[in-house]
C-alpha atoms as a PDB file:
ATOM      1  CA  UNK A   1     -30.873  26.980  22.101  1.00  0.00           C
ATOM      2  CA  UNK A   2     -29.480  24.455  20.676  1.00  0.00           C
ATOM      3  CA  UNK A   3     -25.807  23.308  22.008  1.00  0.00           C
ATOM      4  CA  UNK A   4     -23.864  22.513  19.113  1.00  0.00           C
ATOM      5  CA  UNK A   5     -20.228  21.275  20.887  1.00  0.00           C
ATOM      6  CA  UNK A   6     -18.225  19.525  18.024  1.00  0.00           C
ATOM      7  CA  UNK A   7     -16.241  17.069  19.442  1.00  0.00           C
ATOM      8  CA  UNK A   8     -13.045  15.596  17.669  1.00  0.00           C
ATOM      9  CA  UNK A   9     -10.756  12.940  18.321  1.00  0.00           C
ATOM     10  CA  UNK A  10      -7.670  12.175  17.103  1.00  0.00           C
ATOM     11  CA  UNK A  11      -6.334   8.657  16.810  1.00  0.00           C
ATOM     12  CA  UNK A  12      -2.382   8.682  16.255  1.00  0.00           C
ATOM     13  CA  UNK A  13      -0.338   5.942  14.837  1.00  0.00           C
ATOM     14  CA  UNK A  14       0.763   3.363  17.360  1.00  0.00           C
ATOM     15  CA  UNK A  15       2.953   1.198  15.427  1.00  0.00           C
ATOM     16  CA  UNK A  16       4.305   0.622  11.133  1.00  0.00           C
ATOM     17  CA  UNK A  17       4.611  -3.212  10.275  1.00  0.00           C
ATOM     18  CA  UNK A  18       6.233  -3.501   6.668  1.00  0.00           C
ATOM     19  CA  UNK A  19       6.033  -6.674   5.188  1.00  0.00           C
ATOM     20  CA  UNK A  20       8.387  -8.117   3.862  1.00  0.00           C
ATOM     21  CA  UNK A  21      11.078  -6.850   6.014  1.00  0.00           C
ATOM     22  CA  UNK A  22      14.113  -6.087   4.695  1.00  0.00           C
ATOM     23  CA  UNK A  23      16.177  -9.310   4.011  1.00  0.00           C
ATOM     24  CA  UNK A  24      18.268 -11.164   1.365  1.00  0.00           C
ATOM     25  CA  UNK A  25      16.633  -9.983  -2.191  1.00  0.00           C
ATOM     26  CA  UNK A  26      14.321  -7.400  -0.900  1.00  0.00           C
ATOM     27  CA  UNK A  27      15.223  -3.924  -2.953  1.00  0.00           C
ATOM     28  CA  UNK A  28      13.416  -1.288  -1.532  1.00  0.00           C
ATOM     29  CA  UNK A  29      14.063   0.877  -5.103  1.00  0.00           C
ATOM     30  CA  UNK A  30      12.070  -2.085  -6.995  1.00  0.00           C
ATOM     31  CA  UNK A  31       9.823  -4.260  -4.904  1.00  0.00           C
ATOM     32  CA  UNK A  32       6.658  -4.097  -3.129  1.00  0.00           C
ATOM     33  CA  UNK A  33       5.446  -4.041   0.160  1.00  0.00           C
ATOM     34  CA  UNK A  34       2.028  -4.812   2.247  1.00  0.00           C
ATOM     35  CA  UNK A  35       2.207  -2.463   5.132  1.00  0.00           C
ATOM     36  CA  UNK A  36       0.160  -2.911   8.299  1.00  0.00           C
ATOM     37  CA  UNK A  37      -0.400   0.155  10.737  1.00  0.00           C
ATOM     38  CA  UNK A  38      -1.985  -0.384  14.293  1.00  0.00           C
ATOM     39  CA  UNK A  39      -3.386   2.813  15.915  1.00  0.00           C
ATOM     40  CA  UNK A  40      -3.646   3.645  19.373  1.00  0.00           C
ATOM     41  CA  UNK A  41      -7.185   2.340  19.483  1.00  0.00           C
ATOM     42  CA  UNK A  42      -5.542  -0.970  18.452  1.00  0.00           C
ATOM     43  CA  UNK A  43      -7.393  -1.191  14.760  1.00  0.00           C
ATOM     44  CA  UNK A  44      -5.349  -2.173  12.350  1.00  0.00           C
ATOM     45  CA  UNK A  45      -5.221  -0.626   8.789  1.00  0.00           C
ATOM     46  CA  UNK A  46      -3.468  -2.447   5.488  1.00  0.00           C
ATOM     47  CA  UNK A  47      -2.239  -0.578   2.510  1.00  0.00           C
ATOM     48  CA  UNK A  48      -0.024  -1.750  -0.434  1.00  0.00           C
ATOM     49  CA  UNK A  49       3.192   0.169  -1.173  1.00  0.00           C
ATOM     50  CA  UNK A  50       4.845   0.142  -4.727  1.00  0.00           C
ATOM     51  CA  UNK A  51       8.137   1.487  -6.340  1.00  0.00           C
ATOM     52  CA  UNK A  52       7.740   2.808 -10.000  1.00  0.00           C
ATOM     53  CA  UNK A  53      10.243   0.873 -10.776  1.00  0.00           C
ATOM     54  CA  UNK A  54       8.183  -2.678  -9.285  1.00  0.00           C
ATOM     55  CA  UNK A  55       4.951  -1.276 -11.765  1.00  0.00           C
ATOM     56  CA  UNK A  56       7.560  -0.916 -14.693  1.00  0.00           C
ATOM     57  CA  UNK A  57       8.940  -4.316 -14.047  1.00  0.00           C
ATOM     58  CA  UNK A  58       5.386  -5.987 -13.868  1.00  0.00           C
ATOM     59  CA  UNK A  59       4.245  -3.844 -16.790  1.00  0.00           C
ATOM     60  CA  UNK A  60       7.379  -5.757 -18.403  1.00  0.00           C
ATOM     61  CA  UNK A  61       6.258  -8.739 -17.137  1.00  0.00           C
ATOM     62  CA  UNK A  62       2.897  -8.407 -18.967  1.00  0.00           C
ATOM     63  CA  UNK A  63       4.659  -7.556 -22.619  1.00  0.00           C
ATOM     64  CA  UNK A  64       6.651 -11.195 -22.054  1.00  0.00           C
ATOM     65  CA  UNK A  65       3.862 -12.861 -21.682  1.00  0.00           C
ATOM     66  CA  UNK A  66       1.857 -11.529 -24.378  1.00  0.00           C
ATOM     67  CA  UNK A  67       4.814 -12.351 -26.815  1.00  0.00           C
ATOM     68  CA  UNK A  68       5.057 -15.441 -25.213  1.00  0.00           C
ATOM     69  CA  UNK A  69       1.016 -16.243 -27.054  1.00  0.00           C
ATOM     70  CA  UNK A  70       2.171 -15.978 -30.819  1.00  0.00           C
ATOM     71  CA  UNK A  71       0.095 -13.167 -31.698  1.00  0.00           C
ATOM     72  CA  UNK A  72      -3.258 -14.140 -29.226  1.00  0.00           C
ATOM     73  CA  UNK A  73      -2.258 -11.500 -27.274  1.00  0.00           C
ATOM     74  CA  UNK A  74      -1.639  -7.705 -28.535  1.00  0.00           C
ATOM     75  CA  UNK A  75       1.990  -7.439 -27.215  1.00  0.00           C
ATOM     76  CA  UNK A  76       1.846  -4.220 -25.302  1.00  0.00           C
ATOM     77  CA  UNK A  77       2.745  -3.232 -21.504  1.00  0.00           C
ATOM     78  CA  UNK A  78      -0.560  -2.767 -19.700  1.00  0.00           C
ATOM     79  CA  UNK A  79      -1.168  -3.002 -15.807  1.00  0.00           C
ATOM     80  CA  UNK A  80      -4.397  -3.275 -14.328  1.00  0.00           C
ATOM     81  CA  UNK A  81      -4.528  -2.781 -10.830  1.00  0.00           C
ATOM     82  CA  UNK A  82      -7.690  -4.421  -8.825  1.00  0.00           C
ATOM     83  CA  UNK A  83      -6.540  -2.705  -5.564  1.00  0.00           C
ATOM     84  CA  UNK A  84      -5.544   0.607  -4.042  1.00  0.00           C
ATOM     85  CA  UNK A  85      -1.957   0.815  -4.346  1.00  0.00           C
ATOM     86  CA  UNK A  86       0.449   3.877  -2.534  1.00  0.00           C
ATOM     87  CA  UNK A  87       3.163   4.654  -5.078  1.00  0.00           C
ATOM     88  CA  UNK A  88       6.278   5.589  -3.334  1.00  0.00           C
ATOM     89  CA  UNK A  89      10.472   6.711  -4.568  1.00  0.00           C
ATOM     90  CA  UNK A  90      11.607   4.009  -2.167  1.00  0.00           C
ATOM     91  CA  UNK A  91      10.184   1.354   0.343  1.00  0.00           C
ATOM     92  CA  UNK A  92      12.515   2.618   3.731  1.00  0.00           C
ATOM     93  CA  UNK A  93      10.805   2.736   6.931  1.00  0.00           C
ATOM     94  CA  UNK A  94      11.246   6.415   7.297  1.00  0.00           C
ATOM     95  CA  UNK A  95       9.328   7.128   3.462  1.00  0.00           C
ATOM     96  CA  UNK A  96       6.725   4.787   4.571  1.00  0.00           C
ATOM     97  CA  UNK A  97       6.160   6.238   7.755  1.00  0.00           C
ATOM     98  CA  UNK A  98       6.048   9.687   6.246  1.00  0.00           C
ATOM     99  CA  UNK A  99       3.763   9.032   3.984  1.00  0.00           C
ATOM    100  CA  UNK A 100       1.305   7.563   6.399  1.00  0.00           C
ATOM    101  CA  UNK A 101       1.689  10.539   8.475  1.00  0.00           C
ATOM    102  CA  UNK A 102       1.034  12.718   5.480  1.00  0.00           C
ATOM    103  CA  UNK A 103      -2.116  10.937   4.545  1.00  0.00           C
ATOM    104  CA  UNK A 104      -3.723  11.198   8.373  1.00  0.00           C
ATOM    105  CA  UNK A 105      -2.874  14.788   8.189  1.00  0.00           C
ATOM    106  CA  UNK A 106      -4.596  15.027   4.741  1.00  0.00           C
ATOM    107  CA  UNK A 107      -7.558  13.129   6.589  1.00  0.00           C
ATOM    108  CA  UNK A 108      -7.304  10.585   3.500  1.00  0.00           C
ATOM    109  CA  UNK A 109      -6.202   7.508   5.709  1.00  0.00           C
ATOM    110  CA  UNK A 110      -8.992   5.566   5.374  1.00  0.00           C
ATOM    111  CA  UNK A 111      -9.909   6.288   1.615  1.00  0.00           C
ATOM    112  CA  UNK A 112      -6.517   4.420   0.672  1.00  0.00           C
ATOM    113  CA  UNK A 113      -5.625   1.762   3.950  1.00  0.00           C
ATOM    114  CA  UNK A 114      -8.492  -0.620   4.367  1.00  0.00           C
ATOM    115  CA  UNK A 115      -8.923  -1.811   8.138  1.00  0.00           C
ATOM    116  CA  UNK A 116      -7.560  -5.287   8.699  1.00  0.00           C
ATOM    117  CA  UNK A 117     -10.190  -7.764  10.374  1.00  0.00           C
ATOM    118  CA  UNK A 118      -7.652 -10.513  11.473  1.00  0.00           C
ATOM    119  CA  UNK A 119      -6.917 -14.230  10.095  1.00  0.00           C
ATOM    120  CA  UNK A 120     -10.147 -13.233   7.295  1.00  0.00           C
ATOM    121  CA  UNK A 121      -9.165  -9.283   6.716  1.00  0.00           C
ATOM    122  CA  UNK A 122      -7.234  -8.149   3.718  1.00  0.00           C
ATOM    123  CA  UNK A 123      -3.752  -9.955   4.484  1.00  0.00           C
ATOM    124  CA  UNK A 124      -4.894 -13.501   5.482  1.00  0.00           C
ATOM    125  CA  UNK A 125      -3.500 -15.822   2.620  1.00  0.00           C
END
Protein backbone atom coordinates (compact mmCIF):
# COMPACT_ATOMS: atom_id res chain seq x y z
CA UNK A 1 0.00 0.00 0.00
CA UNK A 2 1.05 2.81 -1.16
CA UNK A 3 1.54 5.89 1.46
CA UNK A 4 0.30 8.83 -0.15
CA UNK A 5 1.08 11.76 2.79
CA UNK A 6 0.64 15.19 0.97
CA UNK A 7 2.76 17.49 2.45
CA UNK A 8 2.24 21.38 2.20
CA UNK A 9 4.09 24.28 3.16
CA UNK A 10 3.26 27.56 3.50
CA UNK A 11 5.67 30.41 2.96
CA UNK A 12 4.23 33.80 4.50
CA UNK A 13 5.27 37.24 3.62
CA UNK A 14 8.27 38.50 5.53
CA UNK A 15 8.55 41.96 4.45
CA UNK A 16 6.65 44.79 1.45
CA UNK A 17 9.37 47.15 -0.15
CA UNK A 18 7.47 49.83 -2.37
CA UNK A 19 9.51 51.67 -4.56
CA UNK A 20 9.41 54.71 -4.86
CA UNK A 21 8.55 55.57 -1.39
CA UNK A 22 6.41 58.13 -0.74
CA UNK A 23 8.18 61.56 -1.15
CA UNK A 24 7.90 65.04 -2.77
CA UNK A 25 5.75 64.36 -6.19
CA UNK A 26 4.87 60.82 -5.58
CA UNK A 27 0.75 60.60 -5.85
CA UNK A 28 -0.27 57.40 -4.87
CA UNK A 29 -3.92 58.12 -6.88
CA UNK A 30 -1.73 58.55 -10.25
CA UNK A 31 1.72 57.04 -10.26
CA UNK A 32 3.33 53.78 -10.35
CA UNK A 33 5.16 51.65 -8.25
CA UNK A 34 7.77 48.53 -8.47
CA UNK A 35 7.08 46.59 -5.37
CA UNK A 36 9.52 44.06 -3.93
CA UNK A 37 8.24 41.32 -1.37
CA UNK A 38 10.80 39.08 0.60
CA UNK A 39 9.28 35.88 2.11
CA UNK A 40 10.26 34.10 5.04
CA UNK A 41 12.44 31.80 2.99
CA UNK A 42 14.26 35.05 2.06
CA UNK A 43 13.28 34.91 -1.95
CA UNK A 44 12.39 37.85 -3.17
CA UNK A 45 9.42 38.44 -5.60
CA UNK A 46 8.90 41.84 -7.92
CA UNK A 47 5.61 42.97 -9.23
CA UNK A 48 4.58 46.33 -10.86
CA UNK A 49 1.68 48.28 -9.32
CA UNK A 50 -0.42 50.85 -11.41
CA UNK A 51 -3.26 53.44 -10.71
CA UNK A 52 -5.94 53.73 -13.54
CA UNK A 53 -5.41 56.95 -13.45
CA UNK A 54 -1.14 56.44 -14.24
CA UNK A 55 -2.51 54.00 -17.51
CA UNK A 56 -4.93 56.94 -18.50
CA UNK A 57 -2.19 59.45 -18.21
CA UNK A 58 0.34 57.29 -20.31
CA UNK A 59 -2.47 56.35 -22.69
CA UNK A 60 -2.53 60.35 -22.96
CA UNK A 61 0.88 60.42 -23.31
CA UNK A 62 0.74 58.15 -26.41
CA UNK A 63 -2.17 60.42 -28.28
CA UNK A 64 0.55 63.57 -27.82
CA UNK A 65 2.94 61.96 -29.37
CA UNK A 66 1.17 60.62 -32.22
CA UNK A 67 -0.14 64.24 -32.96
CA UNK A 68 3.12 65.36 -32.37
CA UNK A 69 4.13 63.08 -36.14
CA UNK A 70 1.83 65.17 -38.57
CA UNK A 71 -0.32 62.45 -39.56
CA UNK A 72 2.62 59.35 -39.49
CA UNK A 73 1.02 58.25 -36.66
CA UNK A 74 -2.92 57.38 -36.34
CA UNK A 75 -3.60 59.76 -33.36
CA UNK A 76 -5.37 57.47 -30.98
CA UNK A 77 -4.71 56.44 -27.14
CA UNK A 78 -3.30 52.92 -27.20
CA UNK A 79 -1.13 51.21 -24.38
CA UNK A 80 0.73 48.22 -24.86
CA UNK A 81 1.97 46.69 -21.93
CA UNK A 82 5.20 44.21 -22.32
CA UNK A 83 4.93 43.23 -18.60
CA UNK A 84 2.57 41.95 -15.94
CA UNK A 85 1.19 44.87 -14.33
CA UNK A 86 -1.24 44.76 -10.79
CA UNK A 87 -3.86 47.47 -11.30
CA UNK A 88 -4.76 48.96 -8.05
CA UNK A 89 -7.50 52.26 -6.65
CA UNK A 90 -4.47 53.64 -4.85
CA UNK A 91 -0.67 52.89 -4.24
CA UNK A 92 -0.85 53.04 0.06
CA UNK A 93 1.03 50.50 1.86
CA UNK A 94 -2.01 49.00 3.39
CA UNK A 95 -3.81 48.40 -0.52
CA UNK A 96 -0.57 47.02 -1.57
CA UNK A 97 -0.15 44.79 1.16
CA UNK A 98 -3.70 43.58 0.81
CA UNK A 99 -3.53 42.80 -2.37
CA UNK A 100 -0.46 40.68 -2.03
CA UNK A 101 -2.11 38.88 0.68
CA UNK A 102 -5.12 38.33 -1.50
CA UNK A 103 -3.13 36.93 -4.34
CA UNK A 104 -1.11 34.20 -1.94
CA UNK A 105 -4.45 33.25 -0.68
CA UNK A 106 -5.74 32.91 -4.30
CA UNK A 107 -2.42 30.78 -4.80
CA UNK A 108 -1.79 33.24 -7.90
CA UNK A 109 1.48 34.84 -6.38
CA UNK A 110 3.77 33.60 -8.59
CA UNK A 111 1.70 33.79 -11.94
CA UNK A 112 1.83 37.75 -11.52
CA UNK A 113 5.31 38.62 -9.11
CA UNK A 114 8.34 37.28 -10.87
CA UNK A 115 11.20 36.21 -8.32
CA UNK A 116 13.97 38.77 -8.13
CA UNK A 117 17.59 37.23 -8.76
CA UNK A 118 19.65 40.22 -7.34
CA UNK A 119 21.91 43.05 -9.12
CA UNK A 120 20.73 40.90 -12.76
CA UNK A 121 16.87 40.03 -11.66
CA UNK A 122 13.97 42.08 -12.84
CA UNK A 123 14.81 45.51 -10.95
CA UNK A 124 18.58 45.92 -11.68
CA UNK A 125 18.79 49.12 -13.97
Amino acid sequence: MLDETVRITAVFVKRVWIEPEPRIGFDPLSDSADVLVEMEDNRLWQAHFVTLQHLQQEMQLSLDVARQYNGALAPMQFLALETPHVIVENLTPEIIEDVVDNLMVLGVFENVFVEFAGETGPLAR
